[in-house]
Protein backbone atom coordinates (compact mmCIF):
# COMPACT_ATOMS: atom_id res chain seq x y z
CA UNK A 1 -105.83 -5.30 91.02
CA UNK A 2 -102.80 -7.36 90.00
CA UNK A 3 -99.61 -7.68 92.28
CA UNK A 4 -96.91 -4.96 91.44
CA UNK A 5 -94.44 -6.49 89.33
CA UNK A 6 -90.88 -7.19 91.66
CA UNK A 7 -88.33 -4.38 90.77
CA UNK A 8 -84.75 -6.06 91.80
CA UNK A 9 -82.77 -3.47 93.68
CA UNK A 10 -80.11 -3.32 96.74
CA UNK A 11 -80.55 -3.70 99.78
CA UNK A 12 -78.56 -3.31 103.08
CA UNK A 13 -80.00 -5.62 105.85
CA UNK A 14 -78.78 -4.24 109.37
CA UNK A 15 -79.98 -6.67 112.32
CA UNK A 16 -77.55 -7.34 115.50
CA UNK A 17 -79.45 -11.30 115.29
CA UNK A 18 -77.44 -12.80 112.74
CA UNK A 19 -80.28 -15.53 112.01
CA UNK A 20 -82.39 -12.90 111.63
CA UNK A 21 -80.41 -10.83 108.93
CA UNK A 22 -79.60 -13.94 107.47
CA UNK A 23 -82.78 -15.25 106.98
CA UNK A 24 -84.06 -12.01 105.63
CA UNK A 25 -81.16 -12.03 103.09
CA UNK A 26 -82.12 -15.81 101.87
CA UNK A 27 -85.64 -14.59 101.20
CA UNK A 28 -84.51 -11.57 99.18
CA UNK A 29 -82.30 -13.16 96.84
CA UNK A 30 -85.20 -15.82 95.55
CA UNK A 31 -86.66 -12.54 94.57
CA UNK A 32 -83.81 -11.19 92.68
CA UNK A 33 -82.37 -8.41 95.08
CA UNK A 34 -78.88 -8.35 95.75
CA UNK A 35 -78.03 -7.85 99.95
CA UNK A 36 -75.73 -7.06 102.31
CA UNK A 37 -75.67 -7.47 105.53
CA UNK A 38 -74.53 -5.38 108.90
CA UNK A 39 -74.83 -6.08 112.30
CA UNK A 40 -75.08 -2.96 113.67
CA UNK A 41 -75.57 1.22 112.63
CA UNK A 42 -71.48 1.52 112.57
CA UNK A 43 -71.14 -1.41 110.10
CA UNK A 44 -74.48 0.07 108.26
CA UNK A 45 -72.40 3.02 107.82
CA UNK A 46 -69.07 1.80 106.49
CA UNK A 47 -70.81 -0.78 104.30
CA UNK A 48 -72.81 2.43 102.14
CA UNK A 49 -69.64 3.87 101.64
CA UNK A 50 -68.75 0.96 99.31
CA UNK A 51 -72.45 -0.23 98.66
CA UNK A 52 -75.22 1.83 96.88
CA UNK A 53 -78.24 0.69 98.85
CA UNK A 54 -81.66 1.25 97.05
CA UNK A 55 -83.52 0.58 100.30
CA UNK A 56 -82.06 0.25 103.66
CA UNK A 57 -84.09 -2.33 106.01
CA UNK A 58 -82.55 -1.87 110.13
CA UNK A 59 -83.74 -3.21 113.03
CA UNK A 60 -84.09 0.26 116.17
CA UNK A 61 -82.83 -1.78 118.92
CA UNK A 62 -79.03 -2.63 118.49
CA UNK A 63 -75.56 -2.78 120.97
CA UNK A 64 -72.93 0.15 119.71
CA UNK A 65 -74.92 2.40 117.03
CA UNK A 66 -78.39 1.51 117.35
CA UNK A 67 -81.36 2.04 114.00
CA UNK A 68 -82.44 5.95 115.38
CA UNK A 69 -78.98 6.77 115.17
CA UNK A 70 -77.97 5.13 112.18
CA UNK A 71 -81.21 6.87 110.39
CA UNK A 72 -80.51 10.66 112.24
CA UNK A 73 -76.71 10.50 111.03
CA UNK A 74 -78.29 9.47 107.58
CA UNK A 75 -80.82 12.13 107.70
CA UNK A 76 -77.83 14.81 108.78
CA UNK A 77 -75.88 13.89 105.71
CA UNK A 78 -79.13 14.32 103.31
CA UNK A 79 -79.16 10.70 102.25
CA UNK A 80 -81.81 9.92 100.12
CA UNK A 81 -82.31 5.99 101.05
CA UNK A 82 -85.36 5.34 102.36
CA UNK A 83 -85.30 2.95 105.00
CA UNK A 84 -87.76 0.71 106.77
CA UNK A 85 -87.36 0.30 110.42
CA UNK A 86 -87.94 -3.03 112.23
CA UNK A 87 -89.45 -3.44 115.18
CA UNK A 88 -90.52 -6.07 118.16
CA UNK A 89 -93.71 -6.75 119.14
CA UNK A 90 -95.27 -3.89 121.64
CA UNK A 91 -92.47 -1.42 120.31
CA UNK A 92 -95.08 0.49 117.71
CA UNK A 93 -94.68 4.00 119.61
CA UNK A 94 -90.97 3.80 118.78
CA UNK A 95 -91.28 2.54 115.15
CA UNK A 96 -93.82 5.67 114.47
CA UNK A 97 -90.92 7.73 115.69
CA UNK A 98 -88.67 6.99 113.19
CA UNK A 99 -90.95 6.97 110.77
CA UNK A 100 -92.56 10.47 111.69
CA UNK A 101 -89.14 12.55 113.65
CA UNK A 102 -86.52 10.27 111.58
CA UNK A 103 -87.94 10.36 108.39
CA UNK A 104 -87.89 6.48 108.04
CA UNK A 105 -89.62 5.24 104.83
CA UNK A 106 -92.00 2.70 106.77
CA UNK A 107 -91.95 0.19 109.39
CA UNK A 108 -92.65 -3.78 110.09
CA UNK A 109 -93.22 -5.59 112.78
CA UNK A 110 -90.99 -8.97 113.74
CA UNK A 111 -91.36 -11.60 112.23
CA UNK A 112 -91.78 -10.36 108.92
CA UNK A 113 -94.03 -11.80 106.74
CA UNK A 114 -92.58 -12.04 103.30
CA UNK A 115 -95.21 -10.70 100.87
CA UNK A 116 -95.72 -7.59 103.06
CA UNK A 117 -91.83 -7.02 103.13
CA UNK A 118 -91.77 -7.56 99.32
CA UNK A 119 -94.65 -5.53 98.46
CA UNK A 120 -92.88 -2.38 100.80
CA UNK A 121 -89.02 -2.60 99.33
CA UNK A 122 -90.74 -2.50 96.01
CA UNK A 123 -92.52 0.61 96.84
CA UNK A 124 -89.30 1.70 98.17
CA UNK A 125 -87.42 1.46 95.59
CA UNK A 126 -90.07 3.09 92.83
CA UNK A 127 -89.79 6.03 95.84
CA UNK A 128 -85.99 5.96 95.53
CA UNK A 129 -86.26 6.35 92.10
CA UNK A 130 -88.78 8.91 91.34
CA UNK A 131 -86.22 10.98 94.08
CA UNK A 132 -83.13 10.22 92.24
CA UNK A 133 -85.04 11.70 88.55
CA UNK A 134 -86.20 14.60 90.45
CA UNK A 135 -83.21 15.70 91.65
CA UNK A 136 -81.45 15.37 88.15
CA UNK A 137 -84.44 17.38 87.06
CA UNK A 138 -83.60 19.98 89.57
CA UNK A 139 -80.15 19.65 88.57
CA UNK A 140 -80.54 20.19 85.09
CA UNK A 141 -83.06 23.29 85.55
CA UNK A 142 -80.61 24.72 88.18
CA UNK A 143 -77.65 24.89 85.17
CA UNK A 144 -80.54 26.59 82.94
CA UNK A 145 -78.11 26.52 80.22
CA UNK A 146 -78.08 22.71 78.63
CA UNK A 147 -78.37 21.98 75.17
CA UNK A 148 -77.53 18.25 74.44
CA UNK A 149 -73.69 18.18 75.41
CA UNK A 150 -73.22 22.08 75.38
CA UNK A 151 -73.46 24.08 79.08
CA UNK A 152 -73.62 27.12 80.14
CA UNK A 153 -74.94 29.82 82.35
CA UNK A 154 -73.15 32.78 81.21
CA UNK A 155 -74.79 35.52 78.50
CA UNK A 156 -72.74 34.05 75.99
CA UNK A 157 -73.23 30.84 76.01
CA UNK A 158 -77.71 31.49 76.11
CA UNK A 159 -76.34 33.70 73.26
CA UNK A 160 -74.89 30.66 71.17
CA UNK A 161 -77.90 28.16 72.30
CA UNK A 162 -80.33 30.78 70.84
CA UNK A 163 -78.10 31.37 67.22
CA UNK A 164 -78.13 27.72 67.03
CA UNK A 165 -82.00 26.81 67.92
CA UNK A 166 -82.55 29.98 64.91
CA UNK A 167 -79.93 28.03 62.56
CA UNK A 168 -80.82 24.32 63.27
CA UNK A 169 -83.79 24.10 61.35
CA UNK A 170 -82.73 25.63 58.19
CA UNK A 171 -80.40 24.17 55.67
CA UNK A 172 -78.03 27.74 55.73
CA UNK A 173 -74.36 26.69 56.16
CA UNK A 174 -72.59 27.61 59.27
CA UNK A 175 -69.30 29.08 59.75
CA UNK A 176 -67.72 28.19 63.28
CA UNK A 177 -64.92 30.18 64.88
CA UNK A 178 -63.01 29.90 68.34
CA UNK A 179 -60.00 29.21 70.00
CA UNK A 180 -59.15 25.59 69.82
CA UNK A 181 -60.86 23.27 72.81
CA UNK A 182 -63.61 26.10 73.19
CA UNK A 183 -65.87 23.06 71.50
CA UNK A 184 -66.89 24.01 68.08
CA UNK A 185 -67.32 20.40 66.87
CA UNK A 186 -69.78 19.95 69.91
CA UNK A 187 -71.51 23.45 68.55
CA UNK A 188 -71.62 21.66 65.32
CA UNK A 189 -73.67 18.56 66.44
CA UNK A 190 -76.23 20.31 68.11
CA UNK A 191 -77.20 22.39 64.83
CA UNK A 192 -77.37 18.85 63.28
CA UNK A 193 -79.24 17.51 66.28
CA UNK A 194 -81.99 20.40 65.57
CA UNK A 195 -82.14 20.17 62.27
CA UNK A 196 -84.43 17.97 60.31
CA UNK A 197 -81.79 15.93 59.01
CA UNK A 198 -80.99 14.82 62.66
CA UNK A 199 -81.26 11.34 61.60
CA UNK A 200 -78.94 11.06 59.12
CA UNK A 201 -75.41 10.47 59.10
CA UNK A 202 -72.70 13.48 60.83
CA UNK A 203 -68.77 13.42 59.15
CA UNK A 204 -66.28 15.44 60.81
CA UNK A 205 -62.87 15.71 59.28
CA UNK A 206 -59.91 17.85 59.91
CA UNK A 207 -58.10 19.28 57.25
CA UNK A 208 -54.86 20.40 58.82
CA UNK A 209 -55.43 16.75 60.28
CA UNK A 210 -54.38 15.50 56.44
CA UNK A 211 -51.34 15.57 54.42
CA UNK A 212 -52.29 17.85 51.44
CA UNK A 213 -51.89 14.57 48.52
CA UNK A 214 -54.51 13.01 50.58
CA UNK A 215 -57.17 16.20 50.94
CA UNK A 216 -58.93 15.69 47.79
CA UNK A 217 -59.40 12.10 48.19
CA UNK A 218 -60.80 12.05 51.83
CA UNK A 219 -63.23 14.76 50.44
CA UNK A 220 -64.28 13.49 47.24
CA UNK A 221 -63.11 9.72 47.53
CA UNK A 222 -61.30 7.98 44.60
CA UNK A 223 -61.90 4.83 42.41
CA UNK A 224 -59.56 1.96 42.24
CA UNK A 225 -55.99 2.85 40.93
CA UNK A 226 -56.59 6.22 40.88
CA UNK A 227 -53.40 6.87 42.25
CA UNK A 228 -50.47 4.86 44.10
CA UNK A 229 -51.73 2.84 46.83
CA UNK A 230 -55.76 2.85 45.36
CA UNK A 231 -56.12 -0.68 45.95
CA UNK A 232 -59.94 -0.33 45.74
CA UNK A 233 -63.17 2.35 45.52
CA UNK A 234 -63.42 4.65 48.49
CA UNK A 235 -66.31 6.73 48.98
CA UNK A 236 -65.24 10.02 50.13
CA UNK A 237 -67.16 12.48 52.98
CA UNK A 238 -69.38 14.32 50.66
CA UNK A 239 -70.59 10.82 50.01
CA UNK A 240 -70.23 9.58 53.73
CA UNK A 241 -72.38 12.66 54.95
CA UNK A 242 -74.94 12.10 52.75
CA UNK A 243 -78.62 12.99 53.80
CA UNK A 244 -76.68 14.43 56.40
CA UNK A 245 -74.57 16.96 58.18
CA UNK A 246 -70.82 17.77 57.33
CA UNK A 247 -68.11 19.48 59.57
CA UNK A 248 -65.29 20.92 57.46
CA UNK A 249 -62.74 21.06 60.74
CA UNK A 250 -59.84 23.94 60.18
CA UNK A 251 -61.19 25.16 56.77
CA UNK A 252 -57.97 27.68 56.95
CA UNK A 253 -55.98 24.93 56.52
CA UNK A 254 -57.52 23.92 53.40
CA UNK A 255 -54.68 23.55 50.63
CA UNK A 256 -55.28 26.33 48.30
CA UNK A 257 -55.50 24.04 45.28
CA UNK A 258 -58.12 22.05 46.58
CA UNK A 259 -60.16 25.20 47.47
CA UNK A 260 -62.03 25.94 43.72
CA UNK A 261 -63.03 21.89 43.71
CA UNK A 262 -64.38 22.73 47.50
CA UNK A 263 -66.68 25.58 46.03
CA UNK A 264 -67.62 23.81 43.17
CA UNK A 265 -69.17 20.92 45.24
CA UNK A 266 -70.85 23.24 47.57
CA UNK A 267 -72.70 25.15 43.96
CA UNK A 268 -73.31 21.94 42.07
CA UNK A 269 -73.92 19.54 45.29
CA UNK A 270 -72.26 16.84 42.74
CA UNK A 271 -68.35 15.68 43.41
CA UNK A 272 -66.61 13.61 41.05
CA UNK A 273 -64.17 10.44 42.49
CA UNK A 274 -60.28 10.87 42.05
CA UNK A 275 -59.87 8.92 38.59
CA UNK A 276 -63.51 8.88 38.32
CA UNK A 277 -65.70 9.54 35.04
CA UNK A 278 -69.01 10.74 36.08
CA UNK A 279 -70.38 13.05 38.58
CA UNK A 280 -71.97 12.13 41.81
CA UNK A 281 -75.13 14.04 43.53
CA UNK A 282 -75.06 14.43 47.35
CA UNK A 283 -77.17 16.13 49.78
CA UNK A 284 -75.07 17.20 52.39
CA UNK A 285 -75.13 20.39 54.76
CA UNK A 286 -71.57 21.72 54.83
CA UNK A 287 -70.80 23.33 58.40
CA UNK A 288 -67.20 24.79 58.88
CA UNK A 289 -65.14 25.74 61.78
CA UNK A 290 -61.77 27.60 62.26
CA UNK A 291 -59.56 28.07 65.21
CA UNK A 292 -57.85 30.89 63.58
CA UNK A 293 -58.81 34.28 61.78
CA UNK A 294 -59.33 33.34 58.36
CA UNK A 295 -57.80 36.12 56.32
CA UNK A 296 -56.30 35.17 52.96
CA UNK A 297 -56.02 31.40 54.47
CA UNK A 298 -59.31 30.98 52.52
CA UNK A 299 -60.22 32.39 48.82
CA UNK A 300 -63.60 35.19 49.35
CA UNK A 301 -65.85 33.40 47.37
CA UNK A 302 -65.16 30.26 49.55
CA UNK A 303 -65.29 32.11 52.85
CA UNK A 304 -68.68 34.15 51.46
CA UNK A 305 -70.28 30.29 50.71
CA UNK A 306 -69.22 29.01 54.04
CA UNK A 307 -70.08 31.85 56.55
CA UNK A 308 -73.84 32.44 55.23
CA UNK A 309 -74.36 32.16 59.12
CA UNK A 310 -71.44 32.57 61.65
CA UNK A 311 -71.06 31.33 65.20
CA UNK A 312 -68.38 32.96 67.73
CA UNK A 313 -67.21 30.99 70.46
CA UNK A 314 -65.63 32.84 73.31
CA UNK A 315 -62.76 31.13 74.96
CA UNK A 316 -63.39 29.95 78.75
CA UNK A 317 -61.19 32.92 79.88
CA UNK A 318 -64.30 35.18 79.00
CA UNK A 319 -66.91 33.24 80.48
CA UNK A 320 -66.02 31.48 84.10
CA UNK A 321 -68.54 31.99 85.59
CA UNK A 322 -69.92 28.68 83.43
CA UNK A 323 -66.67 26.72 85.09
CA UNK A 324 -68.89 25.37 87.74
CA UNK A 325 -72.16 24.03 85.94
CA UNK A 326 -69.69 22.56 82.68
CA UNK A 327 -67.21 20.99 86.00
CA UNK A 328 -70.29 19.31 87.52
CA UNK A 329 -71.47 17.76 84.22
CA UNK A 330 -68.25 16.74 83.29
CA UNK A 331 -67.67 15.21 86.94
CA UNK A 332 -71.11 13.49 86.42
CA UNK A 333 -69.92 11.94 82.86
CA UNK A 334 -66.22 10.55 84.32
CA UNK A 335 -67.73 8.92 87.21
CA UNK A 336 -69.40 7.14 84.83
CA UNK A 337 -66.28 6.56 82.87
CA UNK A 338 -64.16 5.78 85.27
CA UNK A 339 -66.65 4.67 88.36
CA UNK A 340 -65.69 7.20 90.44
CA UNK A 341 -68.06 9.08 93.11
CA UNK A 342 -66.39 12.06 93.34
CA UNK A 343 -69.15 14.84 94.50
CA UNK A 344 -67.38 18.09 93.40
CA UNK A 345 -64.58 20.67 93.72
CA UNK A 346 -63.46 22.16 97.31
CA UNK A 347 -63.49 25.59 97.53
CA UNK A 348 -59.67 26.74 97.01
CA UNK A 349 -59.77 24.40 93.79
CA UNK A 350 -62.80 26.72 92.02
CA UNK A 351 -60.91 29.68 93.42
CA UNK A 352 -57.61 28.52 91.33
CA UNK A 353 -59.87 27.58 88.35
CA UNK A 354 -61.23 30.86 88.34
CA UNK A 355 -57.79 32.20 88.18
CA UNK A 356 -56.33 30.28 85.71
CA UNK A 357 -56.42 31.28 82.03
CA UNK A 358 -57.33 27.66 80.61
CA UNK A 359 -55.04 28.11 77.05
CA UNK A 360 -56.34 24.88 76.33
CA UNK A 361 -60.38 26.10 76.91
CA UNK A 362 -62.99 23.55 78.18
CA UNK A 363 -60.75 20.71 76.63
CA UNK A 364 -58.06 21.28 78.91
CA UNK A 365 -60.64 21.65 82.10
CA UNK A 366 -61.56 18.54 80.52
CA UNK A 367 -58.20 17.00 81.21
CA UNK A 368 -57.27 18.41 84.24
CA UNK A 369 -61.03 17.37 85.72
CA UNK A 370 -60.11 13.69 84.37
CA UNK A 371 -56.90 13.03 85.93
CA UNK A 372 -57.98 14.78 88.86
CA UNK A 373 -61.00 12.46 89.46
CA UNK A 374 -58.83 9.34 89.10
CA UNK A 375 -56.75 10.92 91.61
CA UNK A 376 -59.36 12.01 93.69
CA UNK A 377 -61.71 8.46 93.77
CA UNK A 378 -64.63 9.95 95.75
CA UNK A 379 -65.45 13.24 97.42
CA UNK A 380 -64.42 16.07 96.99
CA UNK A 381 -61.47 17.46 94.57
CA UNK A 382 -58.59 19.14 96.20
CA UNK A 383 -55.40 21.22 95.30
CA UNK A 384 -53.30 17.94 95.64
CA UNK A 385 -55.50 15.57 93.21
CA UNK A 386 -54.18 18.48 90.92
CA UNK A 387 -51.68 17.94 87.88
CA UNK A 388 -48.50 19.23 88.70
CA UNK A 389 -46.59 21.33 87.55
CA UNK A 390 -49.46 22.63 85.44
CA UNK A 391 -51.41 23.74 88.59
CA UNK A 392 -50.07 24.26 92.29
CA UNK A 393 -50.74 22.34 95.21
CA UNK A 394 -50.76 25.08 97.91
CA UNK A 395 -53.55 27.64 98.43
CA UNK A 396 -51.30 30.41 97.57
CA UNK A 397 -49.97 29.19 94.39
CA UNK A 398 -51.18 29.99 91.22
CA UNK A 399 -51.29 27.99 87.56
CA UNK A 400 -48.00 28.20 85.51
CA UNK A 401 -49.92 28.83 82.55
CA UNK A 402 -51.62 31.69 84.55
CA UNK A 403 -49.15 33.49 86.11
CA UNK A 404 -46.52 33.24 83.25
CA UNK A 405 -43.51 31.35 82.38
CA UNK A 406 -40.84 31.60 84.92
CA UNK A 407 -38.15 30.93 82.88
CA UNK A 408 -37.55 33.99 80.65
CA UNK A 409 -36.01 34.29 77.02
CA UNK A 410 -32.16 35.58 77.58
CA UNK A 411 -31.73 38.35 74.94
CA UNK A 412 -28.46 39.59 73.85
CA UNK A 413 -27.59 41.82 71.49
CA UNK A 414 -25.96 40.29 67.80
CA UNK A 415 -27.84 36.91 68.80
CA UNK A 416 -29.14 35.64 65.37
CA UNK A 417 -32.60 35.98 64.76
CA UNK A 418 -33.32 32.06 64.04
CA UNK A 419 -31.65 31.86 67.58
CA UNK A 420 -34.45 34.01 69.13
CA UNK A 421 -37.24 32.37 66.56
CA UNK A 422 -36.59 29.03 68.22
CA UNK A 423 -36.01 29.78 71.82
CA UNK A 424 -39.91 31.74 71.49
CA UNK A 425 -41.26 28.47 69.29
CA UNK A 426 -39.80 26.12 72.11
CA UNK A 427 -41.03 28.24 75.37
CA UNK A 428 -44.67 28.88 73.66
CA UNK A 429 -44.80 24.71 73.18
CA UNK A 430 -43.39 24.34 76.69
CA UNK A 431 -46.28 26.85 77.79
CA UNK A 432 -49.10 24.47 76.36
CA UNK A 433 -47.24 21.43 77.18
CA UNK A 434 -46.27 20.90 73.51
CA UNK A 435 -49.57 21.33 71.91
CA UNK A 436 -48.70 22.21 68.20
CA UNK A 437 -51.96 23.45 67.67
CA UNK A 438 -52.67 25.73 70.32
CA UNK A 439 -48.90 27.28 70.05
CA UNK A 440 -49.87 27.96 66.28
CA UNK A 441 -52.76 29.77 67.60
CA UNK A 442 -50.70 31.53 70.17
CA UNK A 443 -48.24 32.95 67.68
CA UNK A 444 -49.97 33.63 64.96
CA UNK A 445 -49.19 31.21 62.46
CA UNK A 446 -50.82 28.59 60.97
CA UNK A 447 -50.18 24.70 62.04
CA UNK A 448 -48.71 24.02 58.71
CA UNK A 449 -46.44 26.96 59.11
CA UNK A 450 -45.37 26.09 62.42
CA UNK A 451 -44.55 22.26 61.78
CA UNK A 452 -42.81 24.36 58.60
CA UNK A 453 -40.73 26.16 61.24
CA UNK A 454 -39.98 23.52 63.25
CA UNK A 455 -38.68 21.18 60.67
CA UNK A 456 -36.69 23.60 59.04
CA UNK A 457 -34.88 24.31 63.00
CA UNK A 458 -34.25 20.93 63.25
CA UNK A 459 -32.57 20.90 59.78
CA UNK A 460 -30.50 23.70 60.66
CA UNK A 461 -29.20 22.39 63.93
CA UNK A 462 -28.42 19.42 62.09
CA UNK A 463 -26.41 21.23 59.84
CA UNK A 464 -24.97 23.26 62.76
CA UNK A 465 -24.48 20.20 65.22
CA UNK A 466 -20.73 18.65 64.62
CA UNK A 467 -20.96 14.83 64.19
């Protein structure tokens, strides 16, 4: 049988003989592993707080914290480190007691010889691992609601994996509706993931993202000099998306004049470049998404092409109970990001999570998680790793943006009704901490109408405003 092949890893070396531990070191790092040394359990313990041991090799018989109780306060915490003890000769009966009552990993016997110790830290580690991949297994299985980047435990959210496992596979387009940051792009991936054109190309563009001169060339592309400022050919998204999947983001905001092009493409499946002469096929699946009822935002033929198959997302006020499983995988993702090790949220932060109304949906718990993680750095999340003044910092406070604005609207009587118009348009961008998009949402409007709005105020008080 040939050798098992050397698996580098980490290892913590704890030995109160410093030749000993430095010896043992030396010999490891011919082999690849990277080491650090302790000389006792105490230092063992403040060096793993820094220092992600695969394997943790520690002799029983130390001054201070000795290797039982450096392995029993490692079993108490549920670390997963296997560790091999070391032991002197005529000391077996000892080393087969933290093996069998301190669940030690294995044990040698001094002096070690180096093959042997090789041979077991390899094993070790492969044991470390196959842990570590069975408890993101159980992890996964205990949110049993994942699909790709989408999570959820709640009825509604099985509901939407279900509609999009049945829509996936087909080539039907997809209308996608929700509140903005309830994650309809993220909806829109996963139908593309589980479709057969999974492999090709997925465009996702935003029309109230793009000034209405420059719609019909980001759809349809343009050739050179078509316009002012065409210095050369530019291939447009139908194109792009090709043998693929595209996301029409905020079809509402779609200008009206560009809408009868839009349907044409989606009939013929052929666009035609800005200042172009001939027609160009694609094959493209059209998804679209809205943030907003549609209404007369969108002509009914257009709407009837686009919404063969419709998709609801609830906002995450309906469905909190998915706040913890979507908070862990998010937590997961930024420590990754950011190389954090925070483990989770305290209790009184879930409790104020749960109360809070989350305006901004799973993109704002996005946020808030974020910051508070950088904040945080490892452990646990607490009420003062919190943003402020967007959430409070004492058990009994509550979220601004839950409880309500605290600074009310003065209404007199005779006070113009512009005056009233932008006092309301100011406290509902306040209230989402100036997102234009949400506060469109919020009052009913349109973006376009509300950047409208809020140009024309800022006209008037220029007009108003002596100089």
């Amino acid at each position: 049988m040939s050798p098992l092949p050397a698996i580098p890893g980490r290892v913590l070396i704890v030995d109160d003989e410093e030749r000993q531990r430095t010896a043992l070191a030396a010999m490891l790092s011919e082999s690849d592993f990277e080491t650090q040394v302790a000389a006792d359990g105490q230092e063992a313990l403040e060096r793993l707080t820094a220092f992600n041991a695969d394997v943790i090799v520690t002799d029983l018989i130390m001054p201070r914290v000795d290797g039982f109780e450096l392995l029993r306060q490692l079993k108490e915490r549920g670390d997963l480190t296997p560790a091999i003890a070391l032991t002197g000769f005529g000391s077996m009966e000892k080393a087969l007691s933290a093996v069998h009552d301190l669940k030690a990993f294995w044990f040698l016997e001094k002096p070690v010889e180096p093959r042997a110790f090789k041979t077991l830290l390899e094993r070790a580690i492969r044991y470390k691992r196959s842990l570590q991949k069975t408890d993101e297994l159980k992890r996964e299985l205990s949110l049993h609601g994942v699909l790709g980047d989408l999570v959820g435990i709640s009825p509604a959210m099985q509901q939407i994996f279900s509609l999009i496992r049945q829509v996936g596979p087909t080539s039907a387009p997809v209308l996608i509706s929700g509140e903005s940051g309830t994650g309809k792009e993220l909806v829109a991936r996963e139908i593309h993931k589980c479709s057969p054109r999974s492999d090709g190309p997925f465009v996702a563009v935003n029309a109230a993202a793009l000034p209405e001169t420059l719609v019909e060339s980001e759809l349809f592309g343009h050739e050179k000099g078509a316009f002012t400022g065409a210095m050369e050919r530019s291939a447009g998204c139908f194109e792009q998306a090709h043998g693929g999947t595209l996301l029409l983001d905020e079809i509402g905001e779609m200008p009206p004049s560009t809408q009868p092009k839009l349907l044409r493409v989606l009939e013929d499946l052929r666009v035609r470049r800005l200042g172009g002469k001939h027609e160009i096929p694609v094959d493209v699946r059209v998804l679209a998404a809205t943030s907003h009822q549609l209404g007369t935002h969108l002509r009914e033929e257009l709407y009837y092409r686009l919404s063969v198959f419709q998709i609801e997302i609830p906002p995450l006020r309906e469905h909190k109970e998915d706040i913890p499983p979507i908070a862990e995988v998010m937590l997961r993702n930024l420590n990754k990001k950011h190389s954090t090790r925070v483990t989770g949220l305290d209790a009184e932060v879930m409790d104020l999570f749960h109360r809070h109304d989350w305006p901004g949906n799973v993109r704002e718990l996005r946020n808030v998680l974020e910051r508070a993680a950088i904040m945080a750095g490892q452990g646990l999340i607490r009420l003062t790793n919190l943003p402020s003044p967007a959430f409070g910092t004492s058990p009994g406070s509550h979220s601004r943006l839950a409880s309500g604005y605290e600074g009310p609207i003065m209404l007199q009587p005779g006070q113009p009704l512009t005056k009233i118009e932008e006092a309301y348009i100011k406290l509902t961008l306040d209230h989402v901490r100036g997102n234009r998009k949400l506060a469109s949402e919020m009052l009913g409007i349109s973006l376009r109408t509300l950047q409208n709005r809020i140009a024309a105020l800022r006209e008037e008080e220029k007009t108003i405003t002596p100089r």
